[in-house]
Protein backbone atom coordinates (compact mmCIF):
# COMPACT_ATOMS: atom_id res chain seq x y z
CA UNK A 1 -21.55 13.29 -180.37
CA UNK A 2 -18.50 12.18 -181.49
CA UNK A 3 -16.62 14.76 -180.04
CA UNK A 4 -17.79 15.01 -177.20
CA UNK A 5 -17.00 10.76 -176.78
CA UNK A 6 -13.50 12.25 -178.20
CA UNK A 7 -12.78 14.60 -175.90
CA UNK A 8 -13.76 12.13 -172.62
CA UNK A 9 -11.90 9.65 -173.86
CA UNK A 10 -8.87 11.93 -174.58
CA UNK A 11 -9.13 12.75 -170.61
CA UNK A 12 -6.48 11.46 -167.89
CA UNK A 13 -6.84 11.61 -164.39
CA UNK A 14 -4.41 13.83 -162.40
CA UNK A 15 -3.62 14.49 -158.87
CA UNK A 16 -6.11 17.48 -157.58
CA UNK A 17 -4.01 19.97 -155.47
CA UNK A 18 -5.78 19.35 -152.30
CA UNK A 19 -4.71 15.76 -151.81
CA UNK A 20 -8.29 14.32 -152.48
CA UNK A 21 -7.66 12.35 -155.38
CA UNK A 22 -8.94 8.84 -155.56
CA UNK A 23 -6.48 6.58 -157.58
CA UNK A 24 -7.45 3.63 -159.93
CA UNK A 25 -6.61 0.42 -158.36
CA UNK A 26 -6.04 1.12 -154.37
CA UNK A 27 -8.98 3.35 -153.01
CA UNK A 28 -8.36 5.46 -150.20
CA UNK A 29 -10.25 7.85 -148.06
CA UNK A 30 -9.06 10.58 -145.86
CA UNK A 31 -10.80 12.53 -143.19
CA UNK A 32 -10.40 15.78 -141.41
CA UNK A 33 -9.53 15.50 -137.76
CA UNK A 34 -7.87 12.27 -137.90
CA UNK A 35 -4.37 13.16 -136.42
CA UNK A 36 -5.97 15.31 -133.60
CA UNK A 37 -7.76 12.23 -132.35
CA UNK A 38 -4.69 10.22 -132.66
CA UNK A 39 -2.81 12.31 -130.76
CA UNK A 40 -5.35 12.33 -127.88
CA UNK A 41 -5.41 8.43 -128.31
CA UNK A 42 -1.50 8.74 -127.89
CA UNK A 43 -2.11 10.94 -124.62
CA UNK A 44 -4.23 8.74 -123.17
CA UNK A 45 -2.03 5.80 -123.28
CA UNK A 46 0.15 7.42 -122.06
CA UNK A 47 -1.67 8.57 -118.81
CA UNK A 48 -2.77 5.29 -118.38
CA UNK A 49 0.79 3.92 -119.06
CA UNK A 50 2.39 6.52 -116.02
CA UNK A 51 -0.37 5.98 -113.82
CA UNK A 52 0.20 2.41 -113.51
CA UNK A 53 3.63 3.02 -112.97
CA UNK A 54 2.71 4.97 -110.17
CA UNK A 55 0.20 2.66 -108.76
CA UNK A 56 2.88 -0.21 -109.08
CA UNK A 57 5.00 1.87 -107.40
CA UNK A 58 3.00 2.37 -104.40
CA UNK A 59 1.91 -1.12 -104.60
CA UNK A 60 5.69 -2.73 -104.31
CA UNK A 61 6.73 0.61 -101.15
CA UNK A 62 3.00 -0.77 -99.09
CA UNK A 63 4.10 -4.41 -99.83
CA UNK A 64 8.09 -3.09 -98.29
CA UNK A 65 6.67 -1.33 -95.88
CA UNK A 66 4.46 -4.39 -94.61
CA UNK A 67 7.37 -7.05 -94.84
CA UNK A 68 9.45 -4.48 -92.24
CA UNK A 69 6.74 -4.49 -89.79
CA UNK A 70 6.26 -8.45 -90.01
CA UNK A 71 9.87 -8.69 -89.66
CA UNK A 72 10.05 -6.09 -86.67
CA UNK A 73 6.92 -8.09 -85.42
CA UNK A 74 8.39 -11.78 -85.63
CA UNK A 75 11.93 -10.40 -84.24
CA UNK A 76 9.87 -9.37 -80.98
CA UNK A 77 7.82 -12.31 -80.64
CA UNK A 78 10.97 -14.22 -80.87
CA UNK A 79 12.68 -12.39 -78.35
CA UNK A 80 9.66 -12.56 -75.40
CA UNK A 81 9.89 -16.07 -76.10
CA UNK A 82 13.48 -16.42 -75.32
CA UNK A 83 13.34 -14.44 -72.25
CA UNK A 84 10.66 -16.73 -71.17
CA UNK A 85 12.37 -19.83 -71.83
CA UNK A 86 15.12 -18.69 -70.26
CA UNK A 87 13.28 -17.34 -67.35
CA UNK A 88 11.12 -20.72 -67.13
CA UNK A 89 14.51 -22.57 -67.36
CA UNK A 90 16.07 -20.41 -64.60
CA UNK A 91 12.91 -20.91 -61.93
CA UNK A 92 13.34 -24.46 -62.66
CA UNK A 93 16.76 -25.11 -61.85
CA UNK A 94 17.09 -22.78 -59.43
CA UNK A 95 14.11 -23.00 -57.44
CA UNK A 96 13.40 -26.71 -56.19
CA UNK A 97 9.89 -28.13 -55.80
CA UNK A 98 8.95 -27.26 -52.37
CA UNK A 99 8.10 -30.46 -49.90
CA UNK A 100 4.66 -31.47 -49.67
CA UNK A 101 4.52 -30.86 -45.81
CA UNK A 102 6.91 -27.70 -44.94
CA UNK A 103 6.22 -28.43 -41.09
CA UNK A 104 7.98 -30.95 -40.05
CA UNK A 105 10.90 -28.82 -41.00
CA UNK A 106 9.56 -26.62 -38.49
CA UNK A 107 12.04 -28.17 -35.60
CA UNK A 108 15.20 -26.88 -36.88
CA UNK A 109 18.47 -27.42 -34.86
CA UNK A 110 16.97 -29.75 -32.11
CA UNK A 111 17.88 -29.70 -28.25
CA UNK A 112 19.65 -32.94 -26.77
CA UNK A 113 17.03 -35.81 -26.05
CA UNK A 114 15.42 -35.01 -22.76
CA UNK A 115 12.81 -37.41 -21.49
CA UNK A 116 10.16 -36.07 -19.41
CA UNK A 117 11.14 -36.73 -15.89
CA UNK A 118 9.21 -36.48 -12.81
CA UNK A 119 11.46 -35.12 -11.00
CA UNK A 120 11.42 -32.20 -12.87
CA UNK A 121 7.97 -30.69 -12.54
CA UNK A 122 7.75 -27.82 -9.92
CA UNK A 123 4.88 -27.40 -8.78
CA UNK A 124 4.95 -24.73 -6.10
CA UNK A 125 7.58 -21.75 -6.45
CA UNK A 126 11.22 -22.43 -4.90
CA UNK A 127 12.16 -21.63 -1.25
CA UNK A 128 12.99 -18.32 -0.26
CA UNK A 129 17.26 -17.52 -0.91
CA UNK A 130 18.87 -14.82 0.63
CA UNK A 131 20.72 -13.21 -1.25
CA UNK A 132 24.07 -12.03 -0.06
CA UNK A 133 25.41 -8.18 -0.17
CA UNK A 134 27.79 -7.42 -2.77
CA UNK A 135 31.72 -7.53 -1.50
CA UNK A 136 32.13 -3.87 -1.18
CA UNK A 137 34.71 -2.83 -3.97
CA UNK A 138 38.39 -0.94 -3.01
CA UNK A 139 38.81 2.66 -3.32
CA UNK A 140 40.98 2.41 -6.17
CA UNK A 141 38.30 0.78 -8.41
CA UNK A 142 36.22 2.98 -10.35
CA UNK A 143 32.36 2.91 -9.00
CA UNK A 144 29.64 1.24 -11.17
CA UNK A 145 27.06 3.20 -12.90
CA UNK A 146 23.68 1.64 -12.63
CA UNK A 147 20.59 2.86 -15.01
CA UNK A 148 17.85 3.77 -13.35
CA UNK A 149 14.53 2.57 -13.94
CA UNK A 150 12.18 4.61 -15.96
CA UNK A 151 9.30 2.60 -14.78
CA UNK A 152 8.40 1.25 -10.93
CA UNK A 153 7.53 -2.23 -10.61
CA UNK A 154 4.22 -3.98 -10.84
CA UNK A 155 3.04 -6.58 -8.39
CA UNK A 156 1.03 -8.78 -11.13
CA UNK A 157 1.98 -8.64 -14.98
CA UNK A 158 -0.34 -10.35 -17.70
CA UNK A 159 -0.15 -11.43 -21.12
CA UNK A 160 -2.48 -13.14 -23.28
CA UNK A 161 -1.68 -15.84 -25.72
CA UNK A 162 -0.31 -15.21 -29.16
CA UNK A 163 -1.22 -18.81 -31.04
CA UNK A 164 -2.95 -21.42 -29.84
CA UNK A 165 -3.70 -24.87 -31.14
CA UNK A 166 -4.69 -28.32 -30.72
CA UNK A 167 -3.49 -31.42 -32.61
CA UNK A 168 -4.64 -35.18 -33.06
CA UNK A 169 -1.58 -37.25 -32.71
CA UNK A 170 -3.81 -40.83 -34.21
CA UNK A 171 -6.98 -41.73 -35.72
CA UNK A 172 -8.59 -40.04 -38.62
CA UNK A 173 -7.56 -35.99 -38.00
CA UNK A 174 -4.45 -36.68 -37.86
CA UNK A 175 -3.64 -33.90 -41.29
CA UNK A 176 -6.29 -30.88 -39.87
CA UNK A 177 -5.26 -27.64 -38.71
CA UNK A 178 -7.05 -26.42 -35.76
CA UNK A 179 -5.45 -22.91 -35.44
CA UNK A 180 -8.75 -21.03 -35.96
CA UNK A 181 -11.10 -23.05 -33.49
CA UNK A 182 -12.85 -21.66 -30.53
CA UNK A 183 -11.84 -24.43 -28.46
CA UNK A 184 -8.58 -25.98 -27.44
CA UNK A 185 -8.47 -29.55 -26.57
CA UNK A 186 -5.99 -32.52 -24.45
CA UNK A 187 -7.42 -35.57 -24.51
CA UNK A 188 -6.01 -38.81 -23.20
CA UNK A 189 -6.73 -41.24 -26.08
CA UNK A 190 -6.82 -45.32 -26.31
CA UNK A 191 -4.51 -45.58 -29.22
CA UNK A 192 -2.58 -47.98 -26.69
CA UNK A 193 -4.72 -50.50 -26.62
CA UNK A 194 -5.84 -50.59 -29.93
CA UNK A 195 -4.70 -53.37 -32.20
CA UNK A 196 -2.69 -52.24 -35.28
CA UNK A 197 -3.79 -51.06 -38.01
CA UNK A 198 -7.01 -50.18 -36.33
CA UNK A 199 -8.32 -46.97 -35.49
CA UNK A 200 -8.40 -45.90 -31.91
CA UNK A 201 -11.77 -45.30 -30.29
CA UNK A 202 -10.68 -42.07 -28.51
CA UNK A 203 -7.78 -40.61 -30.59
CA UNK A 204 -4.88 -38.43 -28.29
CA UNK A 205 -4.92 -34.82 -28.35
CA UNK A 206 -2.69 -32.21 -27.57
CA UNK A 207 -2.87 -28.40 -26.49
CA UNK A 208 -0.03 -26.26 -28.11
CA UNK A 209 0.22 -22.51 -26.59
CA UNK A 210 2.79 -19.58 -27.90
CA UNK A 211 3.49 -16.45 -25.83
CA UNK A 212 5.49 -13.87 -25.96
CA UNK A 213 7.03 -11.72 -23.20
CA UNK A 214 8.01 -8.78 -25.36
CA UNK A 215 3.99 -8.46 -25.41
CA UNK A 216 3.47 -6.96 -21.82
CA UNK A 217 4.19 -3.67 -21.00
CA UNK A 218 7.36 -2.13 -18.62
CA UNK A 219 8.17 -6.23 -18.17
CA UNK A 220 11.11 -6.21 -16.15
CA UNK A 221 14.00 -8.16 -17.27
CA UNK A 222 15.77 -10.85 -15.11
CA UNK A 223 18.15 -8.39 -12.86
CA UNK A 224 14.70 -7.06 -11.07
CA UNK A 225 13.13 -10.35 -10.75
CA UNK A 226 12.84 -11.55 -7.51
CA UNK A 227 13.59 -15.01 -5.94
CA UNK A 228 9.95 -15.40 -4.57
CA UNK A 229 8.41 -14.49 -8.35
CA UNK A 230 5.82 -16.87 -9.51
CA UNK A 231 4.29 -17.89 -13.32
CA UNK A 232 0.90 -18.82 -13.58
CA UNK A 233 -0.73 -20.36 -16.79
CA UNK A 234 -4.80 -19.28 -16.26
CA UNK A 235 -6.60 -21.11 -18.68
CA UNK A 236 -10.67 -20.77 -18.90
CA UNK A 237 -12.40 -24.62 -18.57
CA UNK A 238 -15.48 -25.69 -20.73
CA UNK A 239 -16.96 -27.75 -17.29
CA UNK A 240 -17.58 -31.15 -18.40
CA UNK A 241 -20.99 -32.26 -15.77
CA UNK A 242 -20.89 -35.84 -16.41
CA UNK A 243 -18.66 -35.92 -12.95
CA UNK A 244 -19.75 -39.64 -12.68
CA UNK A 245 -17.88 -40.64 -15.70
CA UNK A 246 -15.15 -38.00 -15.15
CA UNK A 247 -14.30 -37.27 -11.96
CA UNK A 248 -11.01 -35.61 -12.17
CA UNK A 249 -7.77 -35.62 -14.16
CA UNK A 250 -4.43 -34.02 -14.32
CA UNK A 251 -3.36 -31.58 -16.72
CA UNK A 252 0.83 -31.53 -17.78
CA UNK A 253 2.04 -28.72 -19.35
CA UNK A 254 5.71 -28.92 -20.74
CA UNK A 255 7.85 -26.57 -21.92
CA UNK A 256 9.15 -27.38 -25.93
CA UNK A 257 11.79 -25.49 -27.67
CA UNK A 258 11.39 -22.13 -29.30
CA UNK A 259 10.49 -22.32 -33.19
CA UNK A 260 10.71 -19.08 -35.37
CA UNK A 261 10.06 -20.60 -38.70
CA UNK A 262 6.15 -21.40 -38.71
CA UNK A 263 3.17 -20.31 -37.27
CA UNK A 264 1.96 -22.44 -33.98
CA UNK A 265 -1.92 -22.76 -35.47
CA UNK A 266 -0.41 -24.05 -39.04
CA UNK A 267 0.34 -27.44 -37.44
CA UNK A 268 -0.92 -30.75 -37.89
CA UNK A 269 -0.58 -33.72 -35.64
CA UNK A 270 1.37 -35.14 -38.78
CA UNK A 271 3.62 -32.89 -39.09
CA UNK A 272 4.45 -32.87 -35.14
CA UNK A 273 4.93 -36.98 -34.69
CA UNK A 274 7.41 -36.43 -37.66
CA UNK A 275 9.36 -33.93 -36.23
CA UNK A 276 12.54 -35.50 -33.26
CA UNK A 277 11.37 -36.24 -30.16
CA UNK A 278 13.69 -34.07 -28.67
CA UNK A 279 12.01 -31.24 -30.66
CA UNK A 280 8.59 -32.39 -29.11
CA UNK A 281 8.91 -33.86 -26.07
CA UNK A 282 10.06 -30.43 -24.01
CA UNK A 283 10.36 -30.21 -20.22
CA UNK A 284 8.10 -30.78 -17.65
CA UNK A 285 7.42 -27.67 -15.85
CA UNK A 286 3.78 -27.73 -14.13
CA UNK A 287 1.30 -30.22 -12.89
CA UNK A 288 -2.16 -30.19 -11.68
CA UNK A 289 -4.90 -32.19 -10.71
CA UNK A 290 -8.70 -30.77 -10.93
CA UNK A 291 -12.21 -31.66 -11.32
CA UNK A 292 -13.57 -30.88 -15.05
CA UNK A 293 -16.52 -29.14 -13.17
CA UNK A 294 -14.32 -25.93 -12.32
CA UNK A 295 -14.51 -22.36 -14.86
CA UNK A 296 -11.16 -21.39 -14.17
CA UNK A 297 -7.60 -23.77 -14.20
CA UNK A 298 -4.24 -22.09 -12.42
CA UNK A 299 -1.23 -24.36 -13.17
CA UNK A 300 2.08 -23.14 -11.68
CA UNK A 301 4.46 -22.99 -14.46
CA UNK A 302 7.43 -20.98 -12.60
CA UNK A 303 9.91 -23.40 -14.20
CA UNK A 304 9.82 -22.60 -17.08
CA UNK A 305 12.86 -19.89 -16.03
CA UNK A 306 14.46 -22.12 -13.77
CA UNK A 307 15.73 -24.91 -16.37
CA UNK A 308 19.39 -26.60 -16.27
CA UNK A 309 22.41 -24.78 -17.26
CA UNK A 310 22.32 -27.81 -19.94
CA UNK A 311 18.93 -26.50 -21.49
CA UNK A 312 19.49 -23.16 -20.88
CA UNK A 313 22.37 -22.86 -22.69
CA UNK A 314 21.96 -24.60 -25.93
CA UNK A 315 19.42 -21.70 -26.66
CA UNK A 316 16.56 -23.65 -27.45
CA UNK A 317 14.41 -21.74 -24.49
CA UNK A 318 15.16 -18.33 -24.32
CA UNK A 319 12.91 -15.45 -22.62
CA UNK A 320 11.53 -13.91 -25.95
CA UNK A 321 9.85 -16.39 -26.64
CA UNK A 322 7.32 -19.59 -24.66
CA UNK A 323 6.03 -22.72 -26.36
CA UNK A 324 3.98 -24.83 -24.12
CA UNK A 325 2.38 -28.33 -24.51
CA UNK A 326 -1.06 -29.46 -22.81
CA UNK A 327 -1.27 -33.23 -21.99
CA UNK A 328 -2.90 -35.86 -20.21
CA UNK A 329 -0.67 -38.46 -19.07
CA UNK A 330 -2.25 -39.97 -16.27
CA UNK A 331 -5.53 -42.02 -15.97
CA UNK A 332 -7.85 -44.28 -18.22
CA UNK A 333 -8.18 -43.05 -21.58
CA UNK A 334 -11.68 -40.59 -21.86
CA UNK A 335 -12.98 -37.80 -23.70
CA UNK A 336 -10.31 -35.04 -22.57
CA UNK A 337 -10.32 -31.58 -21.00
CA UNK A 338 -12.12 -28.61 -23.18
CA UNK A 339 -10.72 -24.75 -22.73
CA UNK A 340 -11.06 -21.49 -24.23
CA UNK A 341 -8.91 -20.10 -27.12
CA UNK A 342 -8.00 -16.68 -28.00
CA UNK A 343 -10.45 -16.96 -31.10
CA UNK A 344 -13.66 -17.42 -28.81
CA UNK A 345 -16.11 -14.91 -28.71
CA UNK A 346 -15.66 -15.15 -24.83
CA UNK A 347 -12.75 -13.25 -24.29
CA UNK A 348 -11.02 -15.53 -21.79
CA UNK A 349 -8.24 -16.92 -24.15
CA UNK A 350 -4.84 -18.80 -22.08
CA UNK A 351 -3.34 -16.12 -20.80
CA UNK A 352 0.10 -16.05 -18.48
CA UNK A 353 0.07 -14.32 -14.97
CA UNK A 354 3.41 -12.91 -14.01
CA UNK A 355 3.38 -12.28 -10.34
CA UNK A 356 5.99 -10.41 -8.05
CA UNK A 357 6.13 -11.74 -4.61
C-alpha cells in the first residue's frame, strides 16, 4: 500500500501530445470543428455585410434617379405656367374688353344730315329723256371697242330679300332681336303723347329690309339701263279685317346708308336710336297709301338710283348693296301694318322687282 500511495504521489502532470491536457487552476475545453464554423460565421457576415452595401447602393441611385425626375417635373410645370401668365398678360393688354352693345357701332363713317323731305319721294318713274346721238368722232381718232353682251336683256328682273327685320324704337322691347320672326312689322306708335317716363300704349315700330343686286342673275349694270326702268318693292300683307278701326294708311319706305359691319336681323331698336341720325334717317324714296285689307303691296321705289350727286357721291349708297326702312308717318297712332318675311313658311318674303320699260 505504501507504494503504491508512493508512487501516485511521486506523479506530475504533463502536457499530453495531442493538446488535450486540462491544467490545474484555468480549465479549458476544446472541440473539434470549431474553426470551420467560425469561418462560415465569418462568411456570412460578410455576405450580409456586401449585400447591404449593394442594397444601399441601389437605394441612394432610385432615391437620384427620383429627385431628377421631380426636378425635370417641377422645371416643366414652371415653365407652362409662365407661358400662361405671359399669354394671360398678353390677351389682357392687348385685347380690350369688347362694348356691351357692338351695334351701335354698326353706323360707321356717317352721311351728312339729311332730313326726310317731301319733296323727295318719287312716286311714279321720271319722264321719258331722249337721249341724244353721240358727236360722231374725226377720222384721225382711233374707234372705240365696245364688249359685247354675253347675255340679252330681260324685261322683268327679281330678287328676294337677304335680311329682314323689325325693331321697337320705345316701350318695353326696345333690347329684342327680331331677325328670325315670320312676320315683319311698322307700326305708328303713341309714344308722342305719352307723358315721360311712362310707357307708351302702342310702342313705334320699324321694318328694316337688306338686298343685294349681285343676287340676280345676268343683272345689267347701269350703261344698259334704260331711262323708262322702274323698281318695285312687292311686299306680301297679313290683311288686317277690322276696316272700321283701320281704314287705310300709308306706308314710307326710305333709303339708309349701306352698312357692311353687322348683320341687318342682329339689331335692336336700342342699338338703332343710338346710332346718328344721319346714319338712320336715310332718304325718302317711295310712298303709298292702301287699305290693310289687300294680299299684295307694290311701292315704287325707282329712286333709290336717282339720288343727288351730294348722296351719291359720299358712297354711302352704292349699287351692291340696298338698305331700306318701313315707316308709318302719317295718321293717328294704331296697331301697324303686318307683312311676310323671308323666314315664313309662306314663301312670299319682300322681294324687289326690277323692270325694263
Amino acid at each position: 500500500m505504501s507504494h503504491q500511495e508512493e508512487d501516485v504521489t511521486g506523479f506530475e502532470d504533463e502536457p499530453l501530445d495531442d493538446g488535450g491536457v486540462v491544467q490545474s487552476g484555468s480549465p479549458a475545453f476544446q472541440f473539434e470543428g470549431v474553426d470551420s464554423a467560425l469561418a462560415k460565421a465569418e462568411r456570412r457576415r460578410e455576405r450580409r455585410r456586401k449585400r447591404n452595401e449593394r442594397t444601399g447602393k441601389i437605394a441612394v441611385a432610385v432615391f437620384c434617379v427620383c429627385l431628377i425626375i421631380a426636378l425635370i417635373l417641377v422645371f416643366e410645370v414652371f415653365k407652362v405656367a409662365e407661358k400662361t401668365v405671359h399669354d394671360a398678360f398678353t390677351l389682357e393688354t392687348e385685347s380690350p374688353t369688347p362694348a356691351p352693345t357692338p351695334l351701335p357701332t354698326v353706323f360707321k363713317s356717317p352721311a351728312p344730315t339729311l332730313p326726310p323731305k317731301p319733296t323727295l319721294a318719287v312716286v311714279t318713274p321720271s319722264p321719258t329723256k331722249k337721249r341724244t346721238a353721240a358727236p360722231t368722232e374725226s377720222p384721225s381718232a382711233a374707234p372705240t371697242i365696245t364688249a359685247k353682251p354675253s347675255f340679252a336683256l330681260e324685261s322683268t328682273y327679281e330678287m328676294d330679300v337677304v335680311e329682314d327685320t323689325y325693331l321697337f324704337l320705345d316701350g318695353q322691347n326696345t333690347g329684342r332681336i327680331y331677325g328670325g320672326a315670320e312676320t315683319l312689322l311698322v307700326q305708328h306708335g303713341t309714344k308722342l303723347s305719352t307723358k315721360p317716363g311712362q310707357m307708351p300704349e302702342i310702342p313705334t315700330s320699324y321694318t328694316i329690309l337688306k338686298f343685294e343686286l349681285s343676287k340676280i342673275e345676268n343683272f345689267p349694270d347701269r350703261s344698259r339701263w334704260t331711262e323708262e326702268m322702274q323698281m318695285n318693292l312687292l311686299l306680301t300683307n297679313v290683311p288686317n279685317d277690322d276696316v272700321e278701326d283701320f281704314v287705310e294708311v300709308t306706308l314710307d319706305v326710305y333709303r339708309i346708308p349701306n352698312n357692311y359691319q353687322v348683320s341687318v336681323e342682329s339689331w335692336t331698336g336700342a342699338s338703332f336710336t343710338s346710332a346718328p341720325v344721319s346714319s338712320r334717317g336715310g332718304v325718302l324714296v317711295g310712298k303709298q297709301t292702301f287699305k290693310p285689307t289687300i294680299d299684295m303691296v307694290t311701292v315704287d321705289v325707282t329712286s333709290i338710283f336717282r339720288l343727288s350727286e351730294e348722296q351719291s357721291a359720299s358712297g354711302h349708297y352704292t349699287d351692291d348693296q340696298i338698305l331700306l326702312k318701313l315707316v308709318i308717318n302719317d295718321g293717328k297712332p294704331r296697331e301697324g301694318l303686318v307683312f311676310r318675311s323671308r323666314e315664313s313658311n309662306i314663301p312670299s318674303g319682300p322681294r324687289m322687282q326690277f323692270v325694263m320699260n
